[in-house]
C-alpha atoms as a PDB file:
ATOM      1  CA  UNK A   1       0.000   0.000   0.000  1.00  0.00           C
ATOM      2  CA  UNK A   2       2.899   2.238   0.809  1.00  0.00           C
ATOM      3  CA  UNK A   3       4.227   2.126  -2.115  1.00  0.00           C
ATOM      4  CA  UNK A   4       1.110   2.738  -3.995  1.00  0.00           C
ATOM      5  CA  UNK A   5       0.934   6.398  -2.210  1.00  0.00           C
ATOM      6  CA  UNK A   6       4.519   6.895  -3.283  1.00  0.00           C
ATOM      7  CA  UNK A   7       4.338   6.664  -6.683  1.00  0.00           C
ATOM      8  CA  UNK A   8       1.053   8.652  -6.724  1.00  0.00           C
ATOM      9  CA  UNK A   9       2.593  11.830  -5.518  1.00  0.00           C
ATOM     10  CA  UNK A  10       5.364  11.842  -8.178  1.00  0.00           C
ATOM     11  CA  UNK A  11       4.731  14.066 -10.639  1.00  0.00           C
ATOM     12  CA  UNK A  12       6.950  14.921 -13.777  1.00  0.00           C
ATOM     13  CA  UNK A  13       6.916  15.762 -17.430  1.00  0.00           C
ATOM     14  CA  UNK A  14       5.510  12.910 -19.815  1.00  0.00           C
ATOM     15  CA  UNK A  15       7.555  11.482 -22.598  1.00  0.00           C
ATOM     16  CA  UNK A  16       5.424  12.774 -25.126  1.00  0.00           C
ATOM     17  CA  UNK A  17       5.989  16.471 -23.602  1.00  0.00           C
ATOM     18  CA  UNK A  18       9.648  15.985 -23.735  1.00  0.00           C
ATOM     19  CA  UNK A  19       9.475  15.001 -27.279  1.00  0.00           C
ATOM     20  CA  UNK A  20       7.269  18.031 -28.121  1.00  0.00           C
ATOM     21  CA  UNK A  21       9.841  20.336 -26.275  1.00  0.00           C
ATOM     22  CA  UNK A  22      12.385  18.951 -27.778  1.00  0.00           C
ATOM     23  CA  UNK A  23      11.079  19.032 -31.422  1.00  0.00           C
ATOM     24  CA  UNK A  24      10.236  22.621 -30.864  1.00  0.00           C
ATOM     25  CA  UNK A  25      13.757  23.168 -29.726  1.00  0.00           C
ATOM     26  CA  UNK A  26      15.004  21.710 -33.161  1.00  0.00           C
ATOM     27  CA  UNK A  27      12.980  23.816 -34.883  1.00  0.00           C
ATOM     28  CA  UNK A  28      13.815  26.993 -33.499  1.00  0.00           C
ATOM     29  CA  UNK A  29      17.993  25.959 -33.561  1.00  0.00           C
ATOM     30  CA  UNK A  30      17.400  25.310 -37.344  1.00  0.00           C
ATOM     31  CA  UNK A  31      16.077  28.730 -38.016  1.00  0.00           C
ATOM     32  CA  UNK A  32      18.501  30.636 -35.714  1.00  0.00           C
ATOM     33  CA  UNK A  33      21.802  28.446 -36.711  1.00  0.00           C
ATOM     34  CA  UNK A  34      21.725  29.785 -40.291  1.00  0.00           C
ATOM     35  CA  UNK A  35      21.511  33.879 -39.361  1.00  0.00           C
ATOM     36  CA  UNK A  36      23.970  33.461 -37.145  1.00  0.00           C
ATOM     37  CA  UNK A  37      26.606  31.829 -39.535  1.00  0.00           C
ATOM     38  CA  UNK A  38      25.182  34.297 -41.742  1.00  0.00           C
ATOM     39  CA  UNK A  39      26.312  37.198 -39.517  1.00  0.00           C
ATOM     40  CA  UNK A  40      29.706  35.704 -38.629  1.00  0.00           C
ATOM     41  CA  UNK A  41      30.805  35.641 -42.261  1.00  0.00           C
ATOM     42  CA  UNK A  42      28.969  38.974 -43.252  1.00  0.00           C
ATOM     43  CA  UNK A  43      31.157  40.266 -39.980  1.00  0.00           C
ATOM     44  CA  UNK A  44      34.678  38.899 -41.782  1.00  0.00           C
ATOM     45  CA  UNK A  45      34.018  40.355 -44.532  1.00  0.00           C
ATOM     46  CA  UNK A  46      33.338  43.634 -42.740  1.00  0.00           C
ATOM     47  CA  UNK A  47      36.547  43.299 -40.998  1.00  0.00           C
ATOM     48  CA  UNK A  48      38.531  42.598 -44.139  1.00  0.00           C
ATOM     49  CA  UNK A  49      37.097  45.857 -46.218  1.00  0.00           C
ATOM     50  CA  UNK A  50      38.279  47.953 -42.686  1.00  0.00           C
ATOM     51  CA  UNK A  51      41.890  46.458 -42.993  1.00  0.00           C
ATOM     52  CA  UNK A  52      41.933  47.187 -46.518  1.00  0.00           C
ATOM     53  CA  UNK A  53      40.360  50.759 -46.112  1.00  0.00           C
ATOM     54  CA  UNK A  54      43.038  51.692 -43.012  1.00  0.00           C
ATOM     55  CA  UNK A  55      45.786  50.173 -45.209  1.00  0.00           C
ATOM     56  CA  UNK A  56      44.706  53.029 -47.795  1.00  0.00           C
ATOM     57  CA  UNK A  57      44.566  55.627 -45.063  1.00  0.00           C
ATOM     58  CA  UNK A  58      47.680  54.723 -43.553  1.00  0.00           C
ATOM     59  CA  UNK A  59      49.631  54.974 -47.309  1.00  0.00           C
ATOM     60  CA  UNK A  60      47.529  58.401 -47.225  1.00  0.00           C
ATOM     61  CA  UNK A  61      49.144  59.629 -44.097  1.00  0.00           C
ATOM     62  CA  UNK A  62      52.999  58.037 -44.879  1.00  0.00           C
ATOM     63  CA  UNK A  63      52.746  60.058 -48.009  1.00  0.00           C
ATOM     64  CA  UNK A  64      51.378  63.272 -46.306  1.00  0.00           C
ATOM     65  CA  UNK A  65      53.247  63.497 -43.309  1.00  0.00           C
ATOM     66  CA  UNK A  66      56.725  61.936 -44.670  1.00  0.00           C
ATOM     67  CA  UNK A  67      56.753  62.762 -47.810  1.00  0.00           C
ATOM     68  CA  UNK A  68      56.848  59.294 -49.287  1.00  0.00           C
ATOM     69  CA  UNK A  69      55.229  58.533 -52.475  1.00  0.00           C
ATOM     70  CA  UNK A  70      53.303  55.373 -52.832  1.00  0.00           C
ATOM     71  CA  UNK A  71      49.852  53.482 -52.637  1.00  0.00           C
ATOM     72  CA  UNK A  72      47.888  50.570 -52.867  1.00  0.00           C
ATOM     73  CA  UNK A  73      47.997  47.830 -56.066  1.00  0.00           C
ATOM     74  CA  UNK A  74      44.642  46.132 -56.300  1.00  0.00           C
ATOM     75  CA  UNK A  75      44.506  42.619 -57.351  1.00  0.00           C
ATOM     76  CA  UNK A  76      41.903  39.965 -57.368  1.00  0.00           C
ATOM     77  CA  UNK A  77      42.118  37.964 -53.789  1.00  0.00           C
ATOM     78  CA  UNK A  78      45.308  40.057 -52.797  1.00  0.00           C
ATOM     79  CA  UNK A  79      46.368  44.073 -52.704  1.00  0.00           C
ATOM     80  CA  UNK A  80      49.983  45.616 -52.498  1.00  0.00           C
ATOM     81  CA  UNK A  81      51.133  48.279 -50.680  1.00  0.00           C
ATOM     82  CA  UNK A  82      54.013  50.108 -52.441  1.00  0.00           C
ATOM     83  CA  UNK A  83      56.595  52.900 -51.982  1.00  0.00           C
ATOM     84  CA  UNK A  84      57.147  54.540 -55.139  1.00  0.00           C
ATOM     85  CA  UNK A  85      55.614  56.395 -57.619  1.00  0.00           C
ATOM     86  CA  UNK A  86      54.203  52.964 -59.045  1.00  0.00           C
ATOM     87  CA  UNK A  87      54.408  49.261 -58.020  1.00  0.00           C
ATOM     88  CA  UNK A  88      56.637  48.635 -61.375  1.00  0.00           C
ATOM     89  CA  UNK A  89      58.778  50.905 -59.571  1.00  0.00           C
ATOM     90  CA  UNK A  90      58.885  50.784 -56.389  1.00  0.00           C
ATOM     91  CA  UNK A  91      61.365  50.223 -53.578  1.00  0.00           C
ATOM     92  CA  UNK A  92      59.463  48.520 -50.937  1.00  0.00           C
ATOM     93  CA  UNK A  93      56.359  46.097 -51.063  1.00  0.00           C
ATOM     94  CA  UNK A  94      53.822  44.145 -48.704  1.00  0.00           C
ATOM     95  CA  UNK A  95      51.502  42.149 -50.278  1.00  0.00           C
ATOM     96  CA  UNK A  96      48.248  41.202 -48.391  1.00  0.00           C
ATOM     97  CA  UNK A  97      46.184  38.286 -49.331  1.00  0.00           C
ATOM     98  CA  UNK A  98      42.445  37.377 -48.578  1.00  0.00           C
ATOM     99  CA  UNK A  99      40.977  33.763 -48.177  1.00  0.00           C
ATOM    100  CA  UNK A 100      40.257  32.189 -51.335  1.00  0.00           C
ATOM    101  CA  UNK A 101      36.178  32.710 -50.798  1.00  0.00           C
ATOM    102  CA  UNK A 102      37.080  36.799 -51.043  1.00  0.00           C
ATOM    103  CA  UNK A 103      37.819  38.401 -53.702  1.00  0.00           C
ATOM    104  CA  UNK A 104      37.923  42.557 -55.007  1.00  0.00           C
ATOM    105  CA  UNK A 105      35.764  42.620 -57.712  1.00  0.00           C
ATOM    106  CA  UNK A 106      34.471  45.832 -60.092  1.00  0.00           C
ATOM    107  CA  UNK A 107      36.762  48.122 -59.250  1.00  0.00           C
ATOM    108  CA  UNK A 108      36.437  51.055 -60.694  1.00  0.00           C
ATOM    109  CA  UNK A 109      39.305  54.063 -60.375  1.00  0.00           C
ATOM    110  CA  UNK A 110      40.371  56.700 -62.693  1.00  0.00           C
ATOM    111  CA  UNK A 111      43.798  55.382 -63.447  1.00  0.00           C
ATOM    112  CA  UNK A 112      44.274  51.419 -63.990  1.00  0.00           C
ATOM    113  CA  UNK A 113      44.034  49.802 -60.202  1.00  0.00           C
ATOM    114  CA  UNK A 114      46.396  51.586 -58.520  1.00  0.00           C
ATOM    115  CA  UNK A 115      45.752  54.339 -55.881  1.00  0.00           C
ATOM    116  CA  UNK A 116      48.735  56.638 -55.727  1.00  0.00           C
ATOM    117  CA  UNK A 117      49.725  59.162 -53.398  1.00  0.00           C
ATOM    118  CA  UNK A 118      52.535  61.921 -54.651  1.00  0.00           C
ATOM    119  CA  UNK A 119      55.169  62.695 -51.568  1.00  0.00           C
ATOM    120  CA  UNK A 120      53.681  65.515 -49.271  1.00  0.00           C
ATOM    121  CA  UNK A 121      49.716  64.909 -51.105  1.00  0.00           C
ATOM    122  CA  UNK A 122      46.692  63.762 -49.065  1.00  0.00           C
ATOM    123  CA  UNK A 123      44.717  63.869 -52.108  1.00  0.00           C
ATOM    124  CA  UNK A 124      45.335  60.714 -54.794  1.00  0.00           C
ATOM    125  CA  UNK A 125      46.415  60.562 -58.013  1.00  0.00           C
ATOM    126  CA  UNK A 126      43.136  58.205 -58.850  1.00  0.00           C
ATOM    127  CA  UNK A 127      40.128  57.453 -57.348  1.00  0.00           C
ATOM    128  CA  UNK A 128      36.678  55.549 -57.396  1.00  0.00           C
ATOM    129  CA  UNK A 129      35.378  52.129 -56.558  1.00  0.00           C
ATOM    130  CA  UNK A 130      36.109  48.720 -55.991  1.00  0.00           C
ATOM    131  CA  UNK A 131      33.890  45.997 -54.051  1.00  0.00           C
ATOM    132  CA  UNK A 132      35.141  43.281 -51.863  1.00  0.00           C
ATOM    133  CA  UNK A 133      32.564  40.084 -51.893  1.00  0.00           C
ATOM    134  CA  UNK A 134      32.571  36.230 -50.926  1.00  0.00           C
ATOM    135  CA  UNK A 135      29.537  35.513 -52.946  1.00  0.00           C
ATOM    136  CA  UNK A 136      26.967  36.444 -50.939  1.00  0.00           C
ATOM    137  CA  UNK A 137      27.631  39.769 -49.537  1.00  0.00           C
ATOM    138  CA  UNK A 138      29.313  42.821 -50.974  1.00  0.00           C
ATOM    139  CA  UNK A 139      31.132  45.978 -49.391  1.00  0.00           C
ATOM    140  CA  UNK A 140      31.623  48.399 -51.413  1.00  0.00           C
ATOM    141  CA  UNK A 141      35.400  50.511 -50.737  1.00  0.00           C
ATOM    142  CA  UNK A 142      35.549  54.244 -52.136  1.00  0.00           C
ATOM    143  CA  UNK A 143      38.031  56.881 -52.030  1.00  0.00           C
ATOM    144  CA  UNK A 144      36.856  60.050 -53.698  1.00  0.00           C
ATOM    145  CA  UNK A 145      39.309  63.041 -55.277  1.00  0.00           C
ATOM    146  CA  UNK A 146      39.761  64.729 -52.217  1.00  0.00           C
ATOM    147  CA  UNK A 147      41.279  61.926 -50.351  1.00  0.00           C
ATOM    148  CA  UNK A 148      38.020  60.405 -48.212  1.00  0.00           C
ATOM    149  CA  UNK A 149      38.066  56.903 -47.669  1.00  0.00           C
ATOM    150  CA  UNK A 150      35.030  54.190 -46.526  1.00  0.00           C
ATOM    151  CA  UNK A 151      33.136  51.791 -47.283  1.00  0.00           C
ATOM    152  CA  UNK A 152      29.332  50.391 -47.412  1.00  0.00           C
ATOM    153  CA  UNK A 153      27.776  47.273 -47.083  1.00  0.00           C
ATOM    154  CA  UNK A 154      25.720  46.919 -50.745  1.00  0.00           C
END
């Protein structure tokens, strides 16, 4: 009899309201999971186009303040920063590569793909557009004729 009164107090979740909970649970991970991966890559690629936009600046400055030419070589998955009045000419390179999944497509400047500072110039020699993309988003990267530098998700 004891044990009769025992087991009637108990009281607990069915296995047929765990399985509901836990199908519910699924569901809602297999909506969320994709946004976030979403966000993580859309944030690399954020992060990438800000490196590439301070490497610009900082040529900007070397060339203002220390009268240094040189600039920035776009390629497709990579960019070059130079010192000289080209990259066919200059003295001193770094070249900076991206992942294989990002690449710099359209771009769009006034004189071939090179940005170009003169020594003692804030303003460049060419200007315009480029986009950096892995497929599925874009940034868009723009420095105008006066030397302003940024970029916008598309």
């Amino acid at each position: 009899m004891r044990k009769k009164k025992l087991t009637k107090n108990l009281k607990g979740f069915s296995l047929f309201e765990l399985l509901i909970t836990m199908g519910i649970l699924m569901i809602l991970s297999l909506m969320v999971f994709p946004l976030a991966i979403n966000k993580t890559q859309e944030s690399k690629l954020e992060s990438y186009a800000s490196q590439l936009v301070t490497d610009i600046h900082f040529q900007q400055q070397k060339s203002t303040f220390q009268n240094i030419s040189g600039g920035v070589s776009l390629g497709t998955n990579t960019y070059t920063l130079f010192y000289g009045d080209t990259l066919s000419t200059s003295v001193d390179t770094d070249i900076k590569r991206y992942p294989n999944n990002i690449r710099i497509t359209s771009i769009a400047l006034t004189n071939s793909n090179e940005i170009s500072f003169l020594p003692g110039e804030f303003k460049p020699l060419s200007y315009g557009t480029m986009v950096l993309t892995d497929g599925y988003t874009s940034i868009q990267i723009y420095i105008n004729k006066e030397g302003l530098v940024g970029y916008e998700k598309l």
